[in-house]
C-alpha atoms as a PDB file:
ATOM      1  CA  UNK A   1      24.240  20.686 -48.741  1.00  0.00           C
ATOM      2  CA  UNK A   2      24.630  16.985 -47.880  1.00  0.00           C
ATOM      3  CA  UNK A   3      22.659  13.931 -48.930  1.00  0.00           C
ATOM      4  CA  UNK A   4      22.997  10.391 -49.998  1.00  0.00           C
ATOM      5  CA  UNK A   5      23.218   8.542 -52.941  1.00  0.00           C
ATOM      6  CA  UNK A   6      19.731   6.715 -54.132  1.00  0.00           C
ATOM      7  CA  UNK A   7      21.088   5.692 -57.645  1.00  0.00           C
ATOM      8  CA  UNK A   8      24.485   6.092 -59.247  1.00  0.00           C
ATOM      9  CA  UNK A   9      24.831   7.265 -62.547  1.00  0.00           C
ATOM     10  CA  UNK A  10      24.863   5.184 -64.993  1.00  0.00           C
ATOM     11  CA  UNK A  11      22.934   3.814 -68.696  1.00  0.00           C
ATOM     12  CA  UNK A  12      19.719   3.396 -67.286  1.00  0.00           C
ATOM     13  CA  UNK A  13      19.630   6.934 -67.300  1.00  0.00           C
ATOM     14  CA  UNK A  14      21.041  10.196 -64.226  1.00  0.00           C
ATOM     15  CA  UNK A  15      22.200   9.392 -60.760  1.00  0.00           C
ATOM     16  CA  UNK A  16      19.278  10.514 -57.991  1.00  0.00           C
ATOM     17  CA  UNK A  17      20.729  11.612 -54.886  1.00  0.00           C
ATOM     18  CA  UNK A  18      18.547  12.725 -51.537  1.00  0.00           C
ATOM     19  CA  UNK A  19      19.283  16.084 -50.263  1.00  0.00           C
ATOM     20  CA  UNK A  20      19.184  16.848 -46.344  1.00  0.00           C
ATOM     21  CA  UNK A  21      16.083  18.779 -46.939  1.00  0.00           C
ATOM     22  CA  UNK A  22      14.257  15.527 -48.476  1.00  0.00           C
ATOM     23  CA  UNK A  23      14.176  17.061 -51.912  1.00  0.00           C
ATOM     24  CA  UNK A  24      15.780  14.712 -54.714  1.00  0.00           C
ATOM     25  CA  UNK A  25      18.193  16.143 -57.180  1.00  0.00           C
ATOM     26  CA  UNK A  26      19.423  14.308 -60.607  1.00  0.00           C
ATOM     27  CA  UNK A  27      22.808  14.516 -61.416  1.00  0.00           C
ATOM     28  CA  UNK A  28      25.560  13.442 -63.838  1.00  0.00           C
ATOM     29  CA  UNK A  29      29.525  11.805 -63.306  1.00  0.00           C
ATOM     30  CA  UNK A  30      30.453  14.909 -64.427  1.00  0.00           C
ATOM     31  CA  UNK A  31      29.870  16.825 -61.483  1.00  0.00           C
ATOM     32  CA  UNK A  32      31.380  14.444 -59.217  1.00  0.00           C
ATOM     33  CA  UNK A  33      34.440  16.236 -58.025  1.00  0.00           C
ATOM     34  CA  UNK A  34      37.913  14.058 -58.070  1.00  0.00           C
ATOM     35  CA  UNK A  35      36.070  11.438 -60.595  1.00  0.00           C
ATOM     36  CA  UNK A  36      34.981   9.412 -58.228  1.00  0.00           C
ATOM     37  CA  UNK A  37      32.304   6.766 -58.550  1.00  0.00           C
ATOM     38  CA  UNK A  38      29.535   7.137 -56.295  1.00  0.00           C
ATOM     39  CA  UNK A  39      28.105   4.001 -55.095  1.00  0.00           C
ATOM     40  CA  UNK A  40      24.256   3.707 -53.627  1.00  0.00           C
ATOM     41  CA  UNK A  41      23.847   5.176 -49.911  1.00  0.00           C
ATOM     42  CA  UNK A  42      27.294   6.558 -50.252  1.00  0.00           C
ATOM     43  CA  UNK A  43      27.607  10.615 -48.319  1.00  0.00           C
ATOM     44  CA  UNK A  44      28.154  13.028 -50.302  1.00  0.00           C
ATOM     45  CA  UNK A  45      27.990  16.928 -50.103  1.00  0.00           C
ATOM     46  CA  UNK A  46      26.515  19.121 -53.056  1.00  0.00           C
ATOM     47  CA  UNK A  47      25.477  22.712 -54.631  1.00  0.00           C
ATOM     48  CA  UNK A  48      21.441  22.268 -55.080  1.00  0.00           C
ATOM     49  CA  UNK A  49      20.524  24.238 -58.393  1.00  0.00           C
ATOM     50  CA  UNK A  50      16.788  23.748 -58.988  1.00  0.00           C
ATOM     51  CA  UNK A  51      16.160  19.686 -59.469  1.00  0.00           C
ATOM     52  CA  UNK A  52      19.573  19.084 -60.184  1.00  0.00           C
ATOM     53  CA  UNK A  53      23.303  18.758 -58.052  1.00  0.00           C
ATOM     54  CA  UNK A  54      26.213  20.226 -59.165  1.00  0.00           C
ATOM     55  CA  UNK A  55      29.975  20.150 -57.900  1.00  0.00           C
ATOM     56  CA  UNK A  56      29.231  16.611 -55.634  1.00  0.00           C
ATOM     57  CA  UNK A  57      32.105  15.394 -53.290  1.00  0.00           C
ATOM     58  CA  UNK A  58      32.250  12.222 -51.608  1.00  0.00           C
ATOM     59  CA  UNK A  59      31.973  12.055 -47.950  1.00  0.00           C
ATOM     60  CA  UNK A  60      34.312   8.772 -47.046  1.00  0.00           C
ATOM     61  CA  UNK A  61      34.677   5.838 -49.077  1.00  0.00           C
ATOM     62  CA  UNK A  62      31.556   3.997 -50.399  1.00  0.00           C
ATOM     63  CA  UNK A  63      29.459   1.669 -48.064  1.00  0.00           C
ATOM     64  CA  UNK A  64      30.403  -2.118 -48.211  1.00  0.00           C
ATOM     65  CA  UNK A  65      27.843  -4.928 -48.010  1.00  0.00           C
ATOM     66  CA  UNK A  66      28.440  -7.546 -45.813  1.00  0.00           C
ATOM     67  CA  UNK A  67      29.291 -10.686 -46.903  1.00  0.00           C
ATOM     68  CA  UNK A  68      26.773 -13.171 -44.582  1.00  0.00           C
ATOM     69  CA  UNK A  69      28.560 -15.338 -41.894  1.00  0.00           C
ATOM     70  CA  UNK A  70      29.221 -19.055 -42.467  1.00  0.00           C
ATOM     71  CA  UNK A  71      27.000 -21.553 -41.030  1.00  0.00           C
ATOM     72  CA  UNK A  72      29.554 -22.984 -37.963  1.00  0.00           C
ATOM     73  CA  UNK A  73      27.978 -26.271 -37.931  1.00  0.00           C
ATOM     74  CA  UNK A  74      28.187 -27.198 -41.680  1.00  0.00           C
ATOM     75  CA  UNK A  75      31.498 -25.686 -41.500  1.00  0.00           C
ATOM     76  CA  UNK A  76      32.643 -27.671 -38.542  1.00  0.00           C
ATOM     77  CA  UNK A  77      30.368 -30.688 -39.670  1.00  0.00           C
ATOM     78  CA  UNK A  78      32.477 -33.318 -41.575  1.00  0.00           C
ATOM     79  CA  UNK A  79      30.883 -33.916 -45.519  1.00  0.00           C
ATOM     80  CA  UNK A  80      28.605 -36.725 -45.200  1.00  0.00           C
ATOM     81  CA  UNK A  81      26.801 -35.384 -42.456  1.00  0.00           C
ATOM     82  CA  UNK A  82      25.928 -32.413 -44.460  1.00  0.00           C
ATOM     83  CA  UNK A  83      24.882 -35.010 -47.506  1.00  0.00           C
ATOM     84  CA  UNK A  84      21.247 -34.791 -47.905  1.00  0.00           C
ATOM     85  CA  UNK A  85      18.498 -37.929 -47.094  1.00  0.00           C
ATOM     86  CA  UNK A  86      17.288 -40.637 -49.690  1.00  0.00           C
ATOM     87  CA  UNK A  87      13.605 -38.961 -49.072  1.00  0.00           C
ATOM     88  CA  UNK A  88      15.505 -35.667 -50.078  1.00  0.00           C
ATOM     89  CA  UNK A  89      16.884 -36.825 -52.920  1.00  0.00           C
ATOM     90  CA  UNK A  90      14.071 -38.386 -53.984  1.00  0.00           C
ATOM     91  CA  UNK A  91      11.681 -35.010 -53.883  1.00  0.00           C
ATOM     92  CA  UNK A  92      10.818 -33.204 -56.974  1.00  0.00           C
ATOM     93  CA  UNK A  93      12.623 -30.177 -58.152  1.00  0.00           C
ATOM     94  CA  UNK A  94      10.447 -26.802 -56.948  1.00  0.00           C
ATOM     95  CA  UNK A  95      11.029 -24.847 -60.644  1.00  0.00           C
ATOM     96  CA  UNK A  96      11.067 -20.892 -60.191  1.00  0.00           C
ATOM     97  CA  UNK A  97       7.565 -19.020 -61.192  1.00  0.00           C
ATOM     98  CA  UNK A  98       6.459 -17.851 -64.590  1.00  0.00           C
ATOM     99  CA  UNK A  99       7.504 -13.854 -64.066  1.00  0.00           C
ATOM    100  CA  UNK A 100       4.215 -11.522 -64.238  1.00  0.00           C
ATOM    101  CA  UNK A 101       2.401 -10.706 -67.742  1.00  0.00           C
ATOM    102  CA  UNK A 102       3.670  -8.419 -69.442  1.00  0.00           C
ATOM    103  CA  UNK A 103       1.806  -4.396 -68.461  1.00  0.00           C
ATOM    104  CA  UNK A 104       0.685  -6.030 -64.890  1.00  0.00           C
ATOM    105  CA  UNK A 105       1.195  -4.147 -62.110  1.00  0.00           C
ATOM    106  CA  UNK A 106       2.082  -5.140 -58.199  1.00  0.00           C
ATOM    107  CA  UNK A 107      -0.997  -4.957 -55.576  1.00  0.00           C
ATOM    108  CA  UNK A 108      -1.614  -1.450 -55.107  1.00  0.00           C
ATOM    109  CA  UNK A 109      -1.231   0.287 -51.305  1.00  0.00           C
ATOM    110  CA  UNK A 110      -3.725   1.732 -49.356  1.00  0.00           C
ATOM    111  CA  UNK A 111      -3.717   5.491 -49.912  1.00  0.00           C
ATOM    112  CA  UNK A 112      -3.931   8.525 -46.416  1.00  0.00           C
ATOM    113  CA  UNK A 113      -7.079   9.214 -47.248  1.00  0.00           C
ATOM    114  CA  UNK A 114      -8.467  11.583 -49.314  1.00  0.00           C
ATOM    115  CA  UNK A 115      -8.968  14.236 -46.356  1.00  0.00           C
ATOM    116  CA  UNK A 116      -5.380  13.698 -45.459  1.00  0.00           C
ATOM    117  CA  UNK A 117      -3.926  14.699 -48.847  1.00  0.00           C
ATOM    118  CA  UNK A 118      -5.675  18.107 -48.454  1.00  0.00           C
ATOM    119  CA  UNK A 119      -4.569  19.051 -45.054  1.00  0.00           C
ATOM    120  CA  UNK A 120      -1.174  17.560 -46.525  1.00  0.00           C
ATOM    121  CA  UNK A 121      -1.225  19.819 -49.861  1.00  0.00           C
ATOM    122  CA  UNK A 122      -2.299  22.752 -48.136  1.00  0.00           C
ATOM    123  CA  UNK A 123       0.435  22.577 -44.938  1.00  0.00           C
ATOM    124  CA  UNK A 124       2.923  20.448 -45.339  1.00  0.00           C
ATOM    125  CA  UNK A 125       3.627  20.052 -48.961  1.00  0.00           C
ATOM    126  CA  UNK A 126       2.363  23.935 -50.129  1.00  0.00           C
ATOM    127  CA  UNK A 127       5.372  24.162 -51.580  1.00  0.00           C
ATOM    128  CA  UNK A 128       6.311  20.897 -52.681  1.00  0.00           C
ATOM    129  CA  UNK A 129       7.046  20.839 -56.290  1.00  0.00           C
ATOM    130  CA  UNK A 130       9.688  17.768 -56.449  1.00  0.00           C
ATOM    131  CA  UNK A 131       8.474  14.064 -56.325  1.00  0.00           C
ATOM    132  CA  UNK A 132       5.481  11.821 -57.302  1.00  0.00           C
ATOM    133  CA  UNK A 133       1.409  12.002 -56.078  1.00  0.00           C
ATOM    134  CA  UNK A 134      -0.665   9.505 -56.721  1.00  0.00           C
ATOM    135  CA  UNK A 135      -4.066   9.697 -57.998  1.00  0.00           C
ATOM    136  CA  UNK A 136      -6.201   9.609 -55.141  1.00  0.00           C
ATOM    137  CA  UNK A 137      -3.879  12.348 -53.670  1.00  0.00           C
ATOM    138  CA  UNK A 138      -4.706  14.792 -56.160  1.00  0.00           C
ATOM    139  CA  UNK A 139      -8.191  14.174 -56.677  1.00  0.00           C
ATOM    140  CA  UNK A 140      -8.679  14.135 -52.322  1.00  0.00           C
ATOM    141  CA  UNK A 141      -7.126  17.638 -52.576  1.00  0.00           C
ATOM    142  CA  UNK A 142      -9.885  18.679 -55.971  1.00  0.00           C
ATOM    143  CA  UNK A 143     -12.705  17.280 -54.114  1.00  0.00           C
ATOM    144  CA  UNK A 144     -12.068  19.518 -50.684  1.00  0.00           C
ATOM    145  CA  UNK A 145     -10.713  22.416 -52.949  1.00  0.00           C
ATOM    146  CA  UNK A 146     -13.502  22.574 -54.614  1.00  0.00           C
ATOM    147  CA  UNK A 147     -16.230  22.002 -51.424  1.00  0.00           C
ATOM    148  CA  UNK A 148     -13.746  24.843 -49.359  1.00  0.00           C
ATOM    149  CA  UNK A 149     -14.861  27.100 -52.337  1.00  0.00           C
ATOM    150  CA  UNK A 150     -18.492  26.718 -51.677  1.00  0.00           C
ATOM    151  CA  UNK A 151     -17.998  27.371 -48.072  1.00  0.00           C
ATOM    152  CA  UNK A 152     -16.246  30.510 -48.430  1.00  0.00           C
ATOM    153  CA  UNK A 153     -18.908  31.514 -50.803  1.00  0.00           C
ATOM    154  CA  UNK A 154     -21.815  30.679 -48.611  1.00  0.00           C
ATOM    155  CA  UNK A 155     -20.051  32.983 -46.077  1.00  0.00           C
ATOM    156  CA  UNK A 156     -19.286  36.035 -48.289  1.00  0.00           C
ATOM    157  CA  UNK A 157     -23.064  35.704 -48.948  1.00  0.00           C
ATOM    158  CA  UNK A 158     -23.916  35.680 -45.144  1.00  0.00           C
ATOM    159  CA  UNK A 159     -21.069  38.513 -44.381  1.00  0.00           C
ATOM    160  CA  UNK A 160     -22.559  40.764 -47.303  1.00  0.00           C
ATOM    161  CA  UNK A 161     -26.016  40.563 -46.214  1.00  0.00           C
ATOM    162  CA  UNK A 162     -24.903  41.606 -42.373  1.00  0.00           C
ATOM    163  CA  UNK A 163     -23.090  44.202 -43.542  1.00  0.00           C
ATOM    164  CA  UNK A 164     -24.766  45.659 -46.404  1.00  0.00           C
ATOM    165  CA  UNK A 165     -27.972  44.820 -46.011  1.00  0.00           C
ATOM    166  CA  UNK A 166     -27.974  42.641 -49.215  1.00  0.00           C
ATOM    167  CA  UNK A 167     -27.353  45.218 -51.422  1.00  0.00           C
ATOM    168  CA  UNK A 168     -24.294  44.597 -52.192  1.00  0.00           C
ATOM    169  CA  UNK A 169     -21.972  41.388 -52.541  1.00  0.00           C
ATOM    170  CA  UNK A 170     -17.670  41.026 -51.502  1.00  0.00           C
ATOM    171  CA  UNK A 171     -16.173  38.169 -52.463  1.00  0.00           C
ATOM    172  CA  UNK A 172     -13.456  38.513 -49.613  1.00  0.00           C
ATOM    173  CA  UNK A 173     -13.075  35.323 -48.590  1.00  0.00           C
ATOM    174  CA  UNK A 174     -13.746  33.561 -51.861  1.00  0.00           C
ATOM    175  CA  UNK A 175     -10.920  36.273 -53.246  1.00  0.00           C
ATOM    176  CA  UNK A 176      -8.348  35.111 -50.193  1.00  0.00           C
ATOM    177  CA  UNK A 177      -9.273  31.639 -50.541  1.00  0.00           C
ATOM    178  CA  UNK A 178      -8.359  31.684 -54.434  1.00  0.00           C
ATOM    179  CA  UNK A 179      -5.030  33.709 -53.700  1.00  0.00           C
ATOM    180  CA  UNK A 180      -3.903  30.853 -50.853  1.00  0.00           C
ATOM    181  CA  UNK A 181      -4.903  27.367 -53.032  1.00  0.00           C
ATOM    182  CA  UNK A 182      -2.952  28.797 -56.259  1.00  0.00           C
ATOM    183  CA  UNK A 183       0.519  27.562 -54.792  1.00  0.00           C
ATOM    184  CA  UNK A 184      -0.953  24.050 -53.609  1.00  0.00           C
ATOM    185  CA  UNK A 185      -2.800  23.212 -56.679  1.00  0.00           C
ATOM    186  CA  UNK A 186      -0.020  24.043 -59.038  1.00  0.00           C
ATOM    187  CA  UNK A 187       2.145  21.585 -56.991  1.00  0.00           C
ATOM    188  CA  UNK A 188       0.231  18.933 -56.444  1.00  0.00           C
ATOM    189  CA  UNK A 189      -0.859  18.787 -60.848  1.00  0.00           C
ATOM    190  CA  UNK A 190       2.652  19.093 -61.206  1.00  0.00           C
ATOM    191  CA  UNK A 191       3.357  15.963 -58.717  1.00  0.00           C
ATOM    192  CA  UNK A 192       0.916  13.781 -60.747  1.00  0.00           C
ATOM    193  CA  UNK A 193       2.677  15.060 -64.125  1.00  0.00           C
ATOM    194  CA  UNK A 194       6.022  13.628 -62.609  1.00  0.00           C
ATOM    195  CA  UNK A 195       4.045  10.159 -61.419  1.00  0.00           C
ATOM    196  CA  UNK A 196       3.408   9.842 -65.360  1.00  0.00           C
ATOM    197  CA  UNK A 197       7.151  10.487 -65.743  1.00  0.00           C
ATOM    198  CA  UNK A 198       6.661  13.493 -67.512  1.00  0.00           C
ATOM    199  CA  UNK A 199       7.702  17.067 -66.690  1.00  0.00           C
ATOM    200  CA  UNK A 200       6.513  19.382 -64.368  1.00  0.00           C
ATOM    201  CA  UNK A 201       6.669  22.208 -66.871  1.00  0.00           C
ATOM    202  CA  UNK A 202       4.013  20.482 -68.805  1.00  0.00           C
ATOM    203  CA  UNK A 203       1.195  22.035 -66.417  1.00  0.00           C
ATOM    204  CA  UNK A 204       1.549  25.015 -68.862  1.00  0.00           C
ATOM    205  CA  UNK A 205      -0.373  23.694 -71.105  1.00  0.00           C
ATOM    206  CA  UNK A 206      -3.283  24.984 -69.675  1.00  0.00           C
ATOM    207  CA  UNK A 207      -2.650  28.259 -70.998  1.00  0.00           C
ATOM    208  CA  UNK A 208      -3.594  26.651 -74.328  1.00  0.00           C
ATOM    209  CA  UNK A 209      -6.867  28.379 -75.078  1.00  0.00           C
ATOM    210  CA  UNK A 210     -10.061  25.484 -75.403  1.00  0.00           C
ATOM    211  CA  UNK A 211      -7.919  22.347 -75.213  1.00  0.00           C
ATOM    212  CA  UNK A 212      -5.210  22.894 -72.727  1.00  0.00           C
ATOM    213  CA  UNK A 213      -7.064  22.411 -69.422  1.00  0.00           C
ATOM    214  CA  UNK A 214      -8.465  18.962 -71.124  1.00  0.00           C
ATOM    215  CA  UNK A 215      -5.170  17.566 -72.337  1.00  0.00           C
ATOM    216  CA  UNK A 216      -3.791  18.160 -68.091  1.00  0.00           C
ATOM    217  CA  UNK A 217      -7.347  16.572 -67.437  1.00  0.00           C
ATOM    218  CA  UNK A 218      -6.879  13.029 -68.919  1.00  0.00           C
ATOM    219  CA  UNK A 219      -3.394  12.914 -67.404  1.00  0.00           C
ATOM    220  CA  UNK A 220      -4.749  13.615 -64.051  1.00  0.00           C
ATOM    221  CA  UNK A 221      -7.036   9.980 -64.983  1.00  0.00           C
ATOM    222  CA  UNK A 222      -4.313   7.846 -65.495  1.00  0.00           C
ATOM    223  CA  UNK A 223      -2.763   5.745 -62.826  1.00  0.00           C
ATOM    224  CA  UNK A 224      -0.115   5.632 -61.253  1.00  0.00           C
ATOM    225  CA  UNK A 225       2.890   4.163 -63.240  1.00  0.00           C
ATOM    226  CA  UNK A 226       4.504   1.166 -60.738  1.00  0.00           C
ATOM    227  CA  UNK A 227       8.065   1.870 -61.550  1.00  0.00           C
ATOM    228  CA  UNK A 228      10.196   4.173 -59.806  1.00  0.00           C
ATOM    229  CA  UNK A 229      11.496   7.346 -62.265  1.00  0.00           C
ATOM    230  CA  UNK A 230      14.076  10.515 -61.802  1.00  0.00           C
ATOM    231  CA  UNK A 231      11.305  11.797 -59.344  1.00  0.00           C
ATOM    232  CA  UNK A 232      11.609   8.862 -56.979  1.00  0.00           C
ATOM    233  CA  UNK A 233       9.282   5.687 -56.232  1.00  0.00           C
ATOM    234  CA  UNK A 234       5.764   5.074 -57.110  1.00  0.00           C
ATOM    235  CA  UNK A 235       3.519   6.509 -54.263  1.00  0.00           C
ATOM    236  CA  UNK A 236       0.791   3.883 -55.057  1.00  0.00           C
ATOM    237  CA  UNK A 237       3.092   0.091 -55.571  1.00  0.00           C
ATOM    238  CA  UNK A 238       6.436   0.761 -53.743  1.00  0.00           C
ATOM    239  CA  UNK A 239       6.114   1.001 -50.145  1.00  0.00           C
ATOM    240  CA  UNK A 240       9.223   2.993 -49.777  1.00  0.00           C
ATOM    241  CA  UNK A 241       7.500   5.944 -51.253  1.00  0.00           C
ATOM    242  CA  UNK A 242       6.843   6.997 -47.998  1.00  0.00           C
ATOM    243  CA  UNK A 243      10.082   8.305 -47.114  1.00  0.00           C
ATOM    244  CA  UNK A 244       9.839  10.554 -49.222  1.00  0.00           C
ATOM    245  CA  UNK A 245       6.415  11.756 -48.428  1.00  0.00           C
END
């Protein structure tokens, strides 16, 4: 598989490269072949095993940035013409801002939609189990679970009583509906895990009898973290999130 380089390795913690098939896979130096140093956006070709890359070779040296083109006319311009004004001189030093408080966070984006996260988990990203959702994404895709539920419901009430007369009740589409939103609602609790920065394997918890289901609870409460991780940028304060979306 091929894919480029989001973030070398390095002591900040693994390299993150992005495959062809817009998954994201960790790796280490280690498994760069001919001990070469990856640089950002460099090509590079890969074996995908689970969320990590093994056996990485470069694809062509690493991309150069472009040093920015002289100005002609102060080049060409002799030096006292390029001397700045008495009024110039004479204005007050701009001094750089305070940096933000410590624990604030950048202005949040504006989310899909709640209704757009559902059609999204239950299409698109079914099977999705790499990257970050934010809040309102998994709680959009609880609130029209849960609603789809009652709908199905209401119909294997309607169905029953056409069919049996009343007397007796199937479940069938409440039973098919249950089988198809298992996938979907696995991946999108284990999404929100990996916005926390924590790991996906933690949604087993909730095979913890009485407190398990609680513990995933209050994580699914807790915003959105603004800085990107090893599961790529925050879907709610970096706009680039939605490359990956």
């Amino acid at each position: 598989m091929r894919g480029q380089v989001l973030k070398p390795d390095g002591t900040d913690g693994p390299g993150l490269i992005l495959g062809d098939d817009g998954a994201r896979y960790t790796y280490t130096q280690g498994q760069v072949r001919g001990d070469s140093a990856l640089a950002r956006g460099q090509k590079v070709d890969f074996i995908g095993l689970g969320d990590e890359a093994r056996d990485i070779y470069a694809l062509g040296p690493a991309p150069q940035a472009e040093a920015p083109a002289p100005d002609p006319f102060v080049a060409a311009a002799p030096a006292a013409a390029v001397q700045p004004s008495y009024s110039q001189r004479q204005a007050p030093v701009q001094t750089r801002s305070a940096p933000p408080a410590y624990g604030s966070k950048p202005q949040p984006l504006a989310g899909d939609g709640v209704w757009t996260y559902f059609i999204r988990g239950i299409t698109k990203n079914y099977f999705r189990f790499t990257g970050r959702a934010r809040r309102q994404e998994y709680w959009g895709y609880t609130l029209f679970n849960v609603l789809a539920y009652v709908v199905v419901f209401i119909l294997d009430i309607i169905l029953s009583a056409i069919v049996y007369g009343g007397d007796d009740f199937v479940p069938l589409l409440t039973l098919l509906w249950f089988l198809y939103q298992i996938i979907p609602s696995i991946a999108v609790t284990v999404r929100r895990l990996h916005d926390q920065d924590l790991s996906g394997w933690l949604y087993l918890i909730t095979w913890v009898p009485y407190i398990g289901w609680l513990v995933i609870f209050v994580f699914m409460l807790i915003d959105s973290r603004p800085e990107p991780n090893v599961h790529g940028p925050s879907p709610k304060y970096d706009p680039s999130a939605d490359a990956f979306i």
